[in-house]
Protein backbone atom coordinates (compact mmCIF):
# COMPACT_ATOMS: atom_id res chain seq x y z
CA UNK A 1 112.96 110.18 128.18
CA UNK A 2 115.15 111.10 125.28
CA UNK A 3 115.80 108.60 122.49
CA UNK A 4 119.62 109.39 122.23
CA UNK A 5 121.69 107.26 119.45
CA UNK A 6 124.47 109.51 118.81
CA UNK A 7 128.22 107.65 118.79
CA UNK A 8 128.98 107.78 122.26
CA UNK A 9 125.68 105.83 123.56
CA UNK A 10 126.48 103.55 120.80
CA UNK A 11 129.83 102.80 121.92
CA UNK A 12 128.17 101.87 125.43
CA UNK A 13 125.54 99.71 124.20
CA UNK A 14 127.11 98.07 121.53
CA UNK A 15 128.06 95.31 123.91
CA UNK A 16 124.63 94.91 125.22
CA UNK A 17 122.59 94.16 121.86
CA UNK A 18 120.22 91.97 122.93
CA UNK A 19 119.51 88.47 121.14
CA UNK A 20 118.29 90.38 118.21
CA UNK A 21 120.90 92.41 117.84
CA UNK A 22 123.49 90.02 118.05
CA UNK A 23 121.42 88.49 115.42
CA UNK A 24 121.06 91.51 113.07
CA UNK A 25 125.09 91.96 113.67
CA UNK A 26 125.40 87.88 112.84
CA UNK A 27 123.40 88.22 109.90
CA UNK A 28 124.87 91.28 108.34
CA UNK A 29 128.52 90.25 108.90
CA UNK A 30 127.61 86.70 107.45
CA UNK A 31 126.55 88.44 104.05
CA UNK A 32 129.59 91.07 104.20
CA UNK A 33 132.03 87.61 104.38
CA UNK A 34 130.55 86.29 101.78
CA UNK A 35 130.64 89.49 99.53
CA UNK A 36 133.87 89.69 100.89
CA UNK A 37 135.09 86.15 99.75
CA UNK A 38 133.05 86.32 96.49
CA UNK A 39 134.66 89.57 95.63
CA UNK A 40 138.22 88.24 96.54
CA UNK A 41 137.47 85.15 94.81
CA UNK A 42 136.48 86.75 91.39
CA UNK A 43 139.44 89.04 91.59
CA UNK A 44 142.02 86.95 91.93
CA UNK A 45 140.44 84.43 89.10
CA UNK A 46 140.53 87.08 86.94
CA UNK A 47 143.56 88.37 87.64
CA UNK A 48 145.50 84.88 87.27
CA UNK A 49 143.89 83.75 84.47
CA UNK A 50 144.57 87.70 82.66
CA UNK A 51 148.22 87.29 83.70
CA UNK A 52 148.82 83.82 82.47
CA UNK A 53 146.93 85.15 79.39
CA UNK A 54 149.53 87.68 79.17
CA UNK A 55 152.26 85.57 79.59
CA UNK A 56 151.12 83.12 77.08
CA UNK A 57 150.57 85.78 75.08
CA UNK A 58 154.51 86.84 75.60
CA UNK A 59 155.61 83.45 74.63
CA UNK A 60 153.96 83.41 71.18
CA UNK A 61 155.41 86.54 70.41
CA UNK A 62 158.84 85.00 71.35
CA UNK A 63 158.09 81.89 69.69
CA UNK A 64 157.03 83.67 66.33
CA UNK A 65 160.14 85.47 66.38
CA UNK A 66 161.73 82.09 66.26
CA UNK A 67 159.91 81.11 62.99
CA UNK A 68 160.66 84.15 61.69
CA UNK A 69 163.92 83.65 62.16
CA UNK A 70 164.14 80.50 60.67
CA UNK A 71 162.10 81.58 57.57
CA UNK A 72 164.67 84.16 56.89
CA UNK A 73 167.50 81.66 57.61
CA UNK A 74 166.44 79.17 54.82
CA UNK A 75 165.42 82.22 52.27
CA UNK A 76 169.07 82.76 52.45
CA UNK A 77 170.40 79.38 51.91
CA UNK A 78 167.56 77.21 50.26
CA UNK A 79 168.43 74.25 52.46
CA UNK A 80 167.49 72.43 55.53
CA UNK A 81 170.91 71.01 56.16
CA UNK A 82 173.09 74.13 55.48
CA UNK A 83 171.00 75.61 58.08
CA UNK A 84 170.48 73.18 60.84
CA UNK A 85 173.59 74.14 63.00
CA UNK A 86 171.92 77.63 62.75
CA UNK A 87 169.03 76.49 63.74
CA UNK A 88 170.44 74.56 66.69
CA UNK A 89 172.26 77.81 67.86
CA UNK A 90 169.34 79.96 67.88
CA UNK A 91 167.39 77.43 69.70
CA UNK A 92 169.71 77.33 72.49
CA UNK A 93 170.06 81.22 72.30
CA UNK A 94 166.62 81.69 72.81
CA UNK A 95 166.09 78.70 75.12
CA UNK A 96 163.59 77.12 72.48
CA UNK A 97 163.00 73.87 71.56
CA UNK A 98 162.44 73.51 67.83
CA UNK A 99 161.30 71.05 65.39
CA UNK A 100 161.56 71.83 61.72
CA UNK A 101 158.90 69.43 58.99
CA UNK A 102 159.35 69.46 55.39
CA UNK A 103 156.05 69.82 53.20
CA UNK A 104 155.70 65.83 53.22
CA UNK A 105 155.78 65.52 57.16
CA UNK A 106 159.34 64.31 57.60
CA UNK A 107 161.08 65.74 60.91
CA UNK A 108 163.91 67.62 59.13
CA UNK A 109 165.73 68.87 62.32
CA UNK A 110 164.99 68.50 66.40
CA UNK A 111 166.92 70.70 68.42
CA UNK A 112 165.68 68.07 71.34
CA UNK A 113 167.59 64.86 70.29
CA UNK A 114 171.32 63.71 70.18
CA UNK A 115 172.80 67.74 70.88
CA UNK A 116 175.51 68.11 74.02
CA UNK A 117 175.79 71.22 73.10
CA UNK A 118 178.15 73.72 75.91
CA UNK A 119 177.07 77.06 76.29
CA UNK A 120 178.63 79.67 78.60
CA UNK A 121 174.76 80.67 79.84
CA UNK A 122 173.78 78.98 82.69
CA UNK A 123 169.65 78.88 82.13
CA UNK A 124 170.26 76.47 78.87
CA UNK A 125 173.16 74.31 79.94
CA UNK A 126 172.54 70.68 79.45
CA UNK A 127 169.53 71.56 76.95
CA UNK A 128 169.96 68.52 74.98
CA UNK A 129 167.77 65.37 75.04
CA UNK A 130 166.17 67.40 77.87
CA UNK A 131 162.28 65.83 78.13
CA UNK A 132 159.93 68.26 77.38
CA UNK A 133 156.98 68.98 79.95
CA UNK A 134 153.42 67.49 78.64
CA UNK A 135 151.80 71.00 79.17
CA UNK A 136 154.64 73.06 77.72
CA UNK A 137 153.62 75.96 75.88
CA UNK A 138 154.04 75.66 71.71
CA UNK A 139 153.54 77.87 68.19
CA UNK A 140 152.97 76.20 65.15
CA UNK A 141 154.04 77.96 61.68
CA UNK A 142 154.63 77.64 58.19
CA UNK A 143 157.92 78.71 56.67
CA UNK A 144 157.74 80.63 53.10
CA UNK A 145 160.38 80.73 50.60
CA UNK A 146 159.36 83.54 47.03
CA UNK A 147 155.50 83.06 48.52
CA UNK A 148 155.87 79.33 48.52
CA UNK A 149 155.02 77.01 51.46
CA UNK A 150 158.53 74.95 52.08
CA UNK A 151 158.03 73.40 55.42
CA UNK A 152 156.09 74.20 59.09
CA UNK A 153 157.97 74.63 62.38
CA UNK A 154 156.85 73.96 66.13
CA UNK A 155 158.38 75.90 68.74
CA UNK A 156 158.26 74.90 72.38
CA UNK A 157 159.00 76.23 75.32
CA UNK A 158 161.11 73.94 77.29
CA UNK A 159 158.98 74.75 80.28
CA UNK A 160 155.86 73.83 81.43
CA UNK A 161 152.80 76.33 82.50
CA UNK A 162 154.22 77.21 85.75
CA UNK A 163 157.78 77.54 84.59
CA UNK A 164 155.79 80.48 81.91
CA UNK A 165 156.76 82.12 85.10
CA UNK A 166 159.80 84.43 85.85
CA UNK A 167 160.87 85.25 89.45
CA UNK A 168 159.65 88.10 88.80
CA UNK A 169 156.15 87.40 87.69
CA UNK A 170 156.36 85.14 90.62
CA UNK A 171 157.19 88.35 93.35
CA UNK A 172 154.25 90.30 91.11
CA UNK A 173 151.96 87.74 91.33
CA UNK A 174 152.58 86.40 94.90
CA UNK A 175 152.49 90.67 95.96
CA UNK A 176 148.51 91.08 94.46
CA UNK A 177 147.59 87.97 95.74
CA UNK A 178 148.66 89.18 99.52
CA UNK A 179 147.31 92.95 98.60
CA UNK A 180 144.00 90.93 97.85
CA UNK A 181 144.04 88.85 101.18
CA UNK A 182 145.58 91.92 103.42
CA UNK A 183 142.37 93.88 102.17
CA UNK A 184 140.44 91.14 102.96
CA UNK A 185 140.90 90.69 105.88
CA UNK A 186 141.23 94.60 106.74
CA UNK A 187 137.41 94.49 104.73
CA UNK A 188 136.58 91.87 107.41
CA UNK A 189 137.50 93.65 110.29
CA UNK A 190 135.76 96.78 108.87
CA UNK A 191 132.44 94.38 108.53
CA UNK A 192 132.43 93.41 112.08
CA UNK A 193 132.91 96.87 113.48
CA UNK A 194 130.06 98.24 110.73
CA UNK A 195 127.60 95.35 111.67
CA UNK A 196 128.08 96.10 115.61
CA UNK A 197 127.40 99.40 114.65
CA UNK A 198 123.97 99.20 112.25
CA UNK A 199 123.06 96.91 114.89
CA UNK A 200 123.13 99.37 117.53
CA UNK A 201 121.82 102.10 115.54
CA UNK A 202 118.73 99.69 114.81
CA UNK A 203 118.81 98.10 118.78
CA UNK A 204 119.56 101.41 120.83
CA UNK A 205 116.12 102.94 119.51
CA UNK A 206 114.06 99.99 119.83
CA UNK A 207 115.45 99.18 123.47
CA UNK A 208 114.45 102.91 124.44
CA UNK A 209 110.81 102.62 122.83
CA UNK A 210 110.73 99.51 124.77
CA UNK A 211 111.79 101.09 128.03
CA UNK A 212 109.40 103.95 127.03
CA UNK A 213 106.50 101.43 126.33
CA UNK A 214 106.78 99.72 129.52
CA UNK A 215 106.38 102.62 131.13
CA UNK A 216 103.39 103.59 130.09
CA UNK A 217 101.96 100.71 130.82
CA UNK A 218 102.68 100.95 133.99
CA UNK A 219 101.25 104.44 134.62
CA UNK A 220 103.45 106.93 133.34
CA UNK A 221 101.80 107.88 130.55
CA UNK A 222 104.65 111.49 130.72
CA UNK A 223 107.07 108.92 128.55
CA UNK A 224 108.18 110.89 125.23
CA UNK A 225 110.84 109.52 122.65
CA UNK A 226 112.67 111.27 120.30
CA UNK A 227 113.32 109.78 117.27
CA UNK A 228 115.37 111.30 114.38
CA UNK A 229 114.83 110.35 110.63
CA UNK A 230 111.75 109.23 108.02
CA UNK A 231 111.81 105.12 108.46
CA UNK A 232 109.68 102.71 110.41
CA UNK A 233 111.80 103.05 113.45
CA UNK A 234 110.35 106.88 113.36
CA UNK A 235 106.53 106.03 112.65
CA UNK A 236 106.85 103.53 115.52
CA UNK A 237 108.27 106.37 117.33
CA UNK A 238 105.49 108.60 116.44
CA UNK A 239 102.48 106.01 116.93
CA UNK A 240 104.08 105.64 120.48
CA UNK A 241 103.98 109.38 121.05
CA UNK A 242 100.65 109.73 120.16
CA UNK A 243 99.81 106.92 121.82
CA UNK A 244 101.21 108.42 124.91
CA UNK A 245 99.70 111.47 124.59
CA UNK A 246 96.41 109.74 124.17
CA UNK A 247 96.78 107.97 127.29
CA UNK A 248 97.67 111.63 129.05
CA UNK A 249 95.00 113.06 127.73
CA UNK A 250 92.52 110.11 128.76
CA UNK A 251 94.07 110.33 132.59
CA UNK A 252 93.46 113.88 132.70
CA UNK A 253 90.30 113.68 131.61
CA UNK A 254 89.57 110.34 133.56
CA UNK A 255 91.44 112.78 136.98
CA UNK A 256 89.03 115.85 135.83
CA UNK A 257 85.70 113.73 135.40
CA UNK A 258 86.17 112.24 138.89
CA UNK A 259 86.84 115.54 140.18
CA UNK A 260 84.06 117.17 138.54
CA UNK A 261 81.74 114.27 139.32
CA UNK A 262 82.80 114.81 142.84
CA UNK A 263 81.95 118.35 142.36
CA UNK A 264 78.74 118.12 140.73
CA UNK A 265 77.35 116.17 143.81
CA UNK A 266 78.66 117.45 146.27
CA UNK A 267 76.87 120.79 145.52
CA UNK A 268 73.02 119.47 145.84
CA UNK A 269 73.98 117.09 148.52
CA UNK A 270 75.42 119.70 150.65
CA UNK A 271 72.35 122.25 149.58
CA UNK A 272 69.67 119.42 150.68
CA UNK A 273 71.83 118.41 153.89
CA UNK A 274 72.26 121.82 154.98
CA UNK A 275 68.47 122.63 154.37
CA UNK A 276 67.38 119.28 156.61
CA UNK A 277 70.07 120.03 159.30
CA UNK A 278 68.49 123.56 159.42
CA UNK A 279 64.94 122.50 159.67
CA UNK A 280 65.45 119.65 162.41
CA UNK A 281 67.19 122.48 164.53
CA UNK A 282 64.90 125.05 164.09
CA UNK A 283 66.16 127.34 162.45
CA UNK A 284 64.25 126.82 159.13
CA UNK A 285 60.93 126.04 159.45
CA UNK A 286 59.47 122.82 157.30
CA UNK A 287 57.40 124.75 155.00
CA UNK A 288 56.29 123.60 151.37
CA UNK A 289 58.71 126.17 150.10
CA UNK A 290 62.01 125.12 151.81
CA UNK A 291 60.65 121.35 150.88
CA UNK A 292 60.25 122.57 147.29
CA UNK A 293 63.80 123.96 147.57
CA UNK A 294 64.97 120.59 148.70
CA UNK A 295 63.20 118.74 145.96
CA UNK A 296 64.39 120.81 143.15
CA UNK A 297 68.07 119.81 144.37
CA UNK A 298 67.07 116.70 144.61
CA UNK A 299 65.86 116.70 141.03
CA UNK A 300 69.04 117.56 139.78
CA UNK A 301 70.83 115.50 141.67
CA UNK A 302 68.15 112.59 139.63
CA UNK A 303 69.25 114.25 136.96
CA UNK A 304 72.56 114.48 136.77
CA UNK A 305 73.10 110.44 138.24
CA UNK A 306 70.79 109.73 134.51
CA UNK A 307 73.00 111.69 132.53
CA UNK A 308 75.97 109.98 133.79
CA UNK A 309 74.11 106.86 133.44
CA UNK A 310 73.30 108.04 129.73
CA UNK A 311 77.07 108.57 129.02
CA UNK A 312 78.22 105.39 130.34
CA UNK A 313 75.54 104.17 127.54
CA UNK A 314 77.10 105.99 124.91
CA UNK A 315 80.53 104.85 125.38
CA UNK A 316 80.03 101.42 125.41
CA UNK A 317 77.01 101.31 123.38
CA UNK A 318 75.22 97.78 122.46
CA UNK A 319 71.89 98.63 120.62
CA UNK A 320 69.57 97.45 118.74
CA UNK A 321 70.12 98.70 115.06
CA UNK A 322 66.96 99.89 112.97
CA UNK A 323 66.04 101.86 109.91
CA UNK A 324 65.40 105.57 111.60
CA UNK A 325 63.80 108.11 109.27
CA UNK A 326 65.17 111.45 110.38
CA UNK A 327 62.99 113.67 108.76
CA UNK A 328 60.34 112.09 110.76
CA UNK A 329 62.01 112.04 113.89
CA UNK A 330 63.05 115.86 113.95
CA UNK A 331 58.78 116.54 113.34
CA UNK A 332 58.07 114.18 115.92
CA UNK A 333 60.95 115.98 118.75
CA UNK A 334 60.04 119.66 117.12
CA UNK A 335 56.65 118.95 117.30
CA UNK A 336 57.25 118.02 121.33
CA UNK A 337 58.33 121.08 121.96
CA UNK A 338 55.95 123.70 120.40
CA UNK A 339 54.89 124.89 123.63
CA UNK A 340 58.38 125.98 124.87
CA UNK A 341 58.51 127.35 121.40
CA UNK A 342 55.76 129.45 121.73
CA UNK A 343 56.13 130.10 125.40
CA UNK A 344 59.55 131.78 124.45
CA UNK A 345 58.03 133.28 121.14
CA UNK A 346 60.57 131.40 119.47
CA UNK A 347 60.20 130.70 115.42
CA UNK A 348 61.60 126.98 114.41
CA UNK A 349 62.21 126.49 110.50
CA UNK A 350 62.63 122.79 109.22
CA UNK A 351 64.70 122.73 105.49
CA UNK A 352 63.81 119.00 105.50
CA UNK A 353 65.47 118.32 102.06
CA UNK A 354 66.90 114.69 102.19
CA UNK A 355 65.01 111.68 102.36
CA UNK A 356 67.61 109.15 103.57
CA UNK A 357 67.52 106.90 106.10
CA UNK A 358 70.28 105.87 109.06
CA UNK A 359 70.53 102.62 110.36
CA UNK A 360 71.23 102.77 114.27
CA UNK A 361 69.52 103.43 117.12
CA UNK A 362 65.93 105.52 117.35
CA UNK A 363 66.11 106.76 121.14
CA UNK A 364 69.94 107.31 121.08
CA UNK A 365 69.80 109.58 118.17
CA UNK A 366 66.41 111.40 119.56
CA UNK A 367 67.85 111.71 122.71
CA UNK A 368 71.29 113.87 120.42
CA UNK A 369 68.41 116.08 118.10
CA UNK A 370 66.66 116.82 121.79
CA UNK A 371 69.51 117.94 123.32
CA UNK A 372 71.17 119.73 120.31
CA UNK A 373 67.32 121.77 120.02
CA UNK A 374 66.81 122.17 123.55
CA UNK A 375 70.34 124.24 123.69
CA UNK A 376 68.60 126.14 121.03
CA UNK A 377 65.90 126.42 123.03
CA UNK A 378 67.80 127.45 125.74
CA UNK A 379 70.44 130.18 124.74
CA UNK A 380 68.00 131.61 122.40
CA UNK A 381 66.40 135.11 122.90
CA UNK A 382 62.81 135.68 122.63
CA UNK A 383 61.87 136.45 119.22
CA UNK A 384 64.53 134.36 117.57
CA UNK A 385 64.69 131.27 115.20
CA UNK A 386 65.93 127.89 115.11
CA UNK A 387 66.61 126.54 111.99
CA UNK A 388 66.66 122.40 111.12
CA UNK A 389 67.67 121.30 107.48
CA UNK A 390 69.30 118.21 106.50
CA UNK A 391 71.17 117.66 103.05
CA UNK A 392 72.25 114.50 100.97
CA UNK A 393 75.71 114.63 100.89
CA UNK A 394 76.63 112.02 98.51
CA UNK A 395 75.10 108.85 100.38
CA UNK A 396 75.66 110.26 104.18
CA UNK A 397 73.01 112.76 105.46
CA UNK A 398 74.39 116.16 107.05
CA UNK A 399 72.26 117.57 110.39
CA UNK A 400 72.54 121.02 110.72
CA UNK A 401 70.83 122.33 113.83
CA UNK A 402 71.26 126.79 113.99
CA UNK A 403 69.92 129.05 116.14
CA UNK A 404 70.51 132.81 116.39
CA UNK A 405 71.21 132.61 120.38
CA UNK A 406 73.88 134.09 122.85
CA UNK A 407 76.52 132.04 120.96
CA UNK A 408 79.96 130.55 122.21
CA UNK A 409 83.25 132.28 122.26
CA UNK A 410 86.14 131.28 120.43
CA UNK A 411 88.04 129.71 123.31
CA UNK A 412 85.57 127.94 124.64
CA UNK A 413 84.54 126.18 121.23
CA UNK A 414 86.69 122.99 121.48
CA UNK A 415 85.76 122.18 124.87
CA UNK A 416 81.95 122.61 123.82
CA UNK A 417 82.21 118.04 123.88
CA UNK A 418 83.94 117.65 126.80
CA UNK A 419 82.36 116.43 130.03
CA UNK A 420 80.85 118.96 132.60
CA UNK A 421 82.22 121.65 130.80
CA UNK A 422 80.70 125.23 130.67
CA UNK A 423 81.60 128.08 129.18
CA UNK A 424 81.04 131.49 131.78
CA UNK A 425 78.39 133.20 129.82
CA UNK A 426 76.07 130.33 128.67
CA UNK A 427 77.06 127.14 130.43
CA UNK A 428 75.76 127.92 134.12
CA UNK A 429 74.20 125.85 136.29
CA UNK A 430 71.15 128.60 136.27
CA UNK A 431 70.36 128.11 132.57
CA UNK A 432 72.50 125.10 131.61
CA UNK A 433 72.55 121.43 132.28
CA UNK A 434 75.16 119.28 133.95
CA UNK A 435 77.32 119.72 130.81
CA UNK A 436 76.74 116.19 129.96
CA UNK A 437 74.36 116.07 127.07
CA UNK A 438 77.21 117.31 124.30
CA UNK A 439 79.63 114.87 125.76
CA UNK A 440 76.33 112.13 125.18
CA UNK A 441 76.02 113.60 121.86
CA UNK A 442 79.39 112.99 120.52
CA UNK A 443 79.90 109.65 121.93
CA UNK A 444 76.47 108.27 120.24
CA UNK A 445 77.43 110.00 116.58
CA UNK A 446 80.56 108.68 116.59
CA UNK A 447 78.88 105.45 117.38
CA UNK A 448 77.07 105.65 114.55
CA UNK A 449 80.14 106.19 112.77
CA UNK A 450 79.27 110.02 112.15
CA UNK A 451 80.88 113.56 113.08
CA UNK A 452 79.74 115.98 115.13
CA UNK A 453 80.75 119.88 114.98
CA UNK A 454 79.93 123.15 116.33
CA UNK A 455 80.53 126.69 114.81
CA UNK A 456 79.34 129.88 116.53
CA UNK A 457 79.72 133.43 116.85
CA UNK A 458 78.88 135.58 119.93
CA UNK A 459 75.97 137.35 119.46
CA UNK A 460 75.02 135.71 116.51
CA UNK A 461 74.36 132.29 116.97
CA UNK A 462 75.43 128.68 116.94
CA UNK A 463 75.86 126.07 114.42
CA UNK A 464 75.86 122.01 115.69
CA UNK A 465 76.51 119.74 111.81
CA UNK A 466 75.80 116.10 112.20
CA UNK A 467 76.96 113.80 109.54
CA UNK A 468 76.02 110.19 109.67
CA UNK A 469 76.72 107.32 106.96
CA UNK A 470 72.76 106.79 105.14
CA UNK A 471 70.64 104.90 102.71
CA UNK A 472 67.90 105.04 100.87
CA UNK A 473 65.12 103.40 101.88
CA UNK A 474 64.31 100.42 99.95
């Protein structure tokens, strides 16, 4: 199964999200709205307040031009009244209301009270004894005549804040209000298609690892995904692939164990059957030799029913935990087998330099050294060695077990732990086992929380290092 999430599956699925991604596609578009409004919000704040900033601004600089005008007006004539119709003219001209104080106070002229004045422009017609708006827009000043204060002047718009506005300012500010809600809602349209589409980016992969897990767990442990990218969608991707391959490897292995099983007793089963069937019709005799014969198959038969027993131990192992001092176990086992030794005129060296302790199970752990020496034993030639050290490696205690035997070949090195397995030149039934005991001896050191490892050489030898977590002894 491929774990495709390119555009056009998206397109398909995005319909079918799933609660969650309906959810996720809820959620996200629920914070792009409310960017979206926020943003909008802001902008057009700041955009009304800046323009009736500017416009404000504009009317001051109208309004000052007013007082200026009516500075330079009485710095011609010296006097309020010979300047009051001039006064009255330019307030109409520039649509002004204006109201002229002495230095004591006194309201010296009002363009606003008791004027009918005509005027051929239509925006100030009727001007006088017009009422004022209470938020109308005014500039104070002082009028100078030779650098000499001679009165103050208020000018006033004769408009209130929203008649600051022109028809044009209206059009401008009526066009970027609809620019700011037309790319709103074109911003909202775009969140809704973008959330539909994270979501299904996030929902299409999890729906196919899913699919992918289901099917596993229901026996098709063949289920792959592919998943594109460095994100926790990808490490769940991975985990499942291992997982999966795991679970293949297990079956096979699980398959390949039954079959071998199947094989391994079948052998001595059909040896002793077809030695009894030949005896009861005559055509062996029952002599101590073919009975012999039939006991020795027998024997492994015994044997090979313990060792499975003896794996079945070491995979679901419940001991009881003790303080084991290897040194003293590796005497005791070495010491057990000094006959074969010398039978075989074999040498055995023990490098017995650490002195910590492990804290597991005695006969378990015997029943790994055993195994790993009688190999040695085994595949070694007369006149060879076996060599037994153990080293403090920084709190856990390394095993090394070497002989200078037959060795193992490079290809047949990582199957060296696996069950029933032999390799053609040293792992056959006439000099081997039932190619249980390394399986055994893996499953009890990694019980104990260790590593086991093998490194050999044809020829020349093999290497078995045992690492287990130690103390000292107290």
């Amino acid at each position: 199964m491929v774990l495709d999430i390119d555009g056009m599956t998206i397109m398909l699925t995005s319909l079918r999200l799933g609660k969650i991604g309906w959810k996720i596609t809820a959620i996200l578009l629920l914070i792009a709205l409310l960017t979206i409004g926020l943003v909008s919000g802001i902008v057009n704040y700041a955009l009304d307040s800046q323009f009736m900033a500017y416009l404000y601004r504009s009317e001051d600089e109208r309004n000052l031009q007013v007082i200026y005008s009516i500075e330079a007006l009485f710095q011609d004539t010296g006097s309020w009244t010979d300047v009051q119709m001039q006064i009255q003219n330019l307030s109409l001209m520039m649509g002004r209301a204006v109201q002229v104080y002495d230095l004591e106070g006194r309201l010296m002229i009002d363009t606003r009270r008791g004027r009918h004045i005509q005027t051929p422009m239509r925006y100030h017609r009727g001007m006088g004894n017009m009422e004022i708006s209470e938020d109308a827009h005014q500039t104070r000043g002082q009028i100078f005549n030779n650098g000499e204060q001679v009165g103050s002047v208020i000018v006033t718009s004769l408009s209130g804040t929203q008649g600051v506005y022109t028809k044009e300012d209206i059009l401008f500010r009526d066009t970027i209000n609809a620019s700011v809600t037309i790319a709103g809602l074109i911003a909202t349209l775009f969140a809704i298609a973008l959330s539909v589409f994270i979501s299904s980016r996030f929902i299409v992969p999890v729906k196919q690892l899913i699919l992918a897990t289901k099917a596993i767990g229901q026996g098709d442990p063949s289920q792959r995904v592919e998943i594109h990218g460095n994100d926790e969608l990808t490490w769940l991707g991975q985990a499942l692939n291992e997982m999966a391959e795991n679970v293949e490897r297990l079956e096979t292995l699980r398959k390949k164990t039954t079959a071998d099983i199947s094989h391994e007793l079948r052998t001595p089963l059909t040896s002793i059957n077809g030695y009894i069937e030949a005896m009861k019709d005559g055509v062996l005799e029952p002599s101590p030799e073919n009975w012999i014969i039939v006991e020795k198959e027998v024997q492994r038969l015994s044997r090979l029913v313990r060792d499975l027993q003896d794996l079945a131990k070491a995979e679901s192992p419940v001991w009881n935990k003790e303080e084991i001092e290897i040194n003293g176990l590796i005497k005791e086992i070495t010491k057990g087998l000094q006959p074969l030794l010398a039978e075989k005129n074999i040498q055995i060296r023990l490098q017995l330099d650490c002195h910590l302790v492990v804290h597991g199970n005695q006969s378990s752990l015997e029943r790994v050294l055993y195994n790993l020496l009688d190999n040695g034993l085994t595949y070694t030639l007369p006149g060879g060695e076996i060599r037994v050290s153990t080293v403090d490696l920084d709190g856990r205690i390394q095993i090394e077990v070497a002989d200078t035997g037959i060795g193992i070949s490079a290809e047949d090195i990582p199957y060296v732990f696996e069950r029933f397995y032999r390799s053609d030149q040293s792992r056959t039934r006439q000099t081997g086992g039932t190619g249980i005991g390394l399986a055994i001896a893996k499953e009890v050191i990694q019980s104990h929380l260790g590593t086991i490892t093998v490194e050999s050489e044809l020829t020349k030898g093999t290497t078995f290092r045992i690492t287990l977590p130690a103390q000292r002894r107290r």
